[in-house]
Protein backbone atom coordinates (compact mmCIF):
# COMPACT_ATOMS: atom_id res chain seq x y z
CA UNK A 1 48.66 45.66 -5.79
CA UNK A 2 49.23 42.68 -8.20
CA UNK A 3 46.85 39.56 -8.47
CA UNK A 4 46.44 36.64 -10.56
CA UNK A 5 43.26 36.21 -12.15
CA UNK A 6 42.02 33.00 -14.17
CA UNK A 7 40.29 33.55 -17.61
CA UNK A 8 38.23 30.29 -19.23
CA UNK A 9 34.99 30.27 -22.20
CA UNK A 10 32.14 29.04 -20.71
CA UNK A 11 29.89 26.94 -23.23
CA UNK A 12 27.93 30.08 -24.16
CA UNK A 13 31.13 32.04 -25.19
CA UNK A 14 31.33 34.38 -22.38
CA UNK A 15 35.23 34.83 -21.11
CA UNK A 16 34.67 34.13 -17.41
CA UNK A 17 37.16 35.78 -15.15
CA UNK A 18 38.09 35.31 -11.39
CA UNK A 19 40.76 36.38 -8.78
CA UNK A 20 41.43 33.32 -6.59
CA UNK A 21 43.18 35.46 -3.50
CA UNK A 22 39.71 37.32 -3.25
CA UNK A 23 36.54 34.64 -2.71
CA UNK A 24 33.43 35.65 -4.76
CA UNK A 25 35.01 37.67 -6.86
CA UNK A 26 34.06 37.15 -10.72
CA UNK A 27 33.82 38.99 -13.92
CA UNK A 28 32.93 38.13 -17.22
CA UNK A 29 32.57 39.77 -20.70
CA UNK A 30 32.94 39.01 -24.54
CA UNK A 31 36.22 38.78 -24.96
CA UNK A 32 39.44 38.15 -23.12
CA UNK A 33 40.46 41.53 -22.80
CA UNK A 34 36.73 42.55 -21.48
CA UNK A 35 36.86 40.30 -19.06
CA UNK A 36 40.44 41.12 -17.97
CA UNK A 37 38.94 44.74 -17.29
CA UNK A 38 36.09 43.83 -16.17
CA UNK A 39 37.87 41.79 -13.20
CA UNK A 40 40.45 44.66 -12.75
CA UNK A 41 36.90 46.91 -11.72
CA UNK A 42 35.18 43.82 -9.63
CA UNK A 43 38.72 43.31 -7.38
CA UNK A 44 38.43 47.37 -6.61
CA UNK A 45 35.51 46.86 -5.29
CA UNK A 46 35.74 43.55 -3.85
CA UNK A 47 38.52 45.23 -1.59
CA UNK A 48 36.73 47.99 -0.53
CA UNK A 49 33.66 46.19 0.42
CA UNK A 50 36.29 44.03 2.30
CA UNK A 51 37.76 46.74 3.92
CA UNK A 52 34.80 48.45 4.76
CA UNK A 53 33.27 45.13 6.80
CA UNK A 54 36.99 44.32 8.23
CA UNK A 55 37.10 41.38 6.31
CA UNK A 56 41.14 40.20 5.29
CA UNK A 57 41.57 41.80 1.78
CA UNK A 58 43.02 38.18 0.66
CA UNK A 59 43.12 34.86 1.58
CA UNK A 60 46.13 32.30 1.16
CA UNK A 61 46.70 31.07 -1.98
CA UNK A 62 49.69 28.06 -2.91
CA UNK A 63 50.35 26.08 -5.76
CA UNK A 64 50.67 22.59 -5.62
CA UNK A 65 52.52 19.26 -7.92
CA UNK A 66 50.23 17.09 -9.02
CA UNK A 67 51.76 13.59 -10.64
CA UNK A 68 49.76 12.88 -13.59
């Protein structure tokens, strides 16, 4: 499977990493990549912790214009 994940610094330097489709589920580490591997570990088991409690494995995600 193939999500999108978001990576941002928080104001203490940590790389903060999240996968919108799956709620709650967040990573972090040092440095971009960390975090990028770190998140590829939390959505494994985000899904089967979903799976196990019959939860949806996503939810909906769309992206939107915004006029600025």
């Amino acid at each position: 499977m193939k999500f999108v994940i978001t990576i941002h610094q928080d104001e203490d330097g940590m790389y903060i990493a999240d996968c919108p489709s799956i709620p709650g589920c967040v990573s972090q580490g040092k440095t971009e990549q960390e975090a990028e591997e770190n998140i590829r570990e939390a959505i494994k088991e985000c899904l089967e912790v979903r799976a196990e409690k019959g939860m949806p494995l996503t939810v909906a995600t769309r992206q939107v214009e915004v006029n600025v």
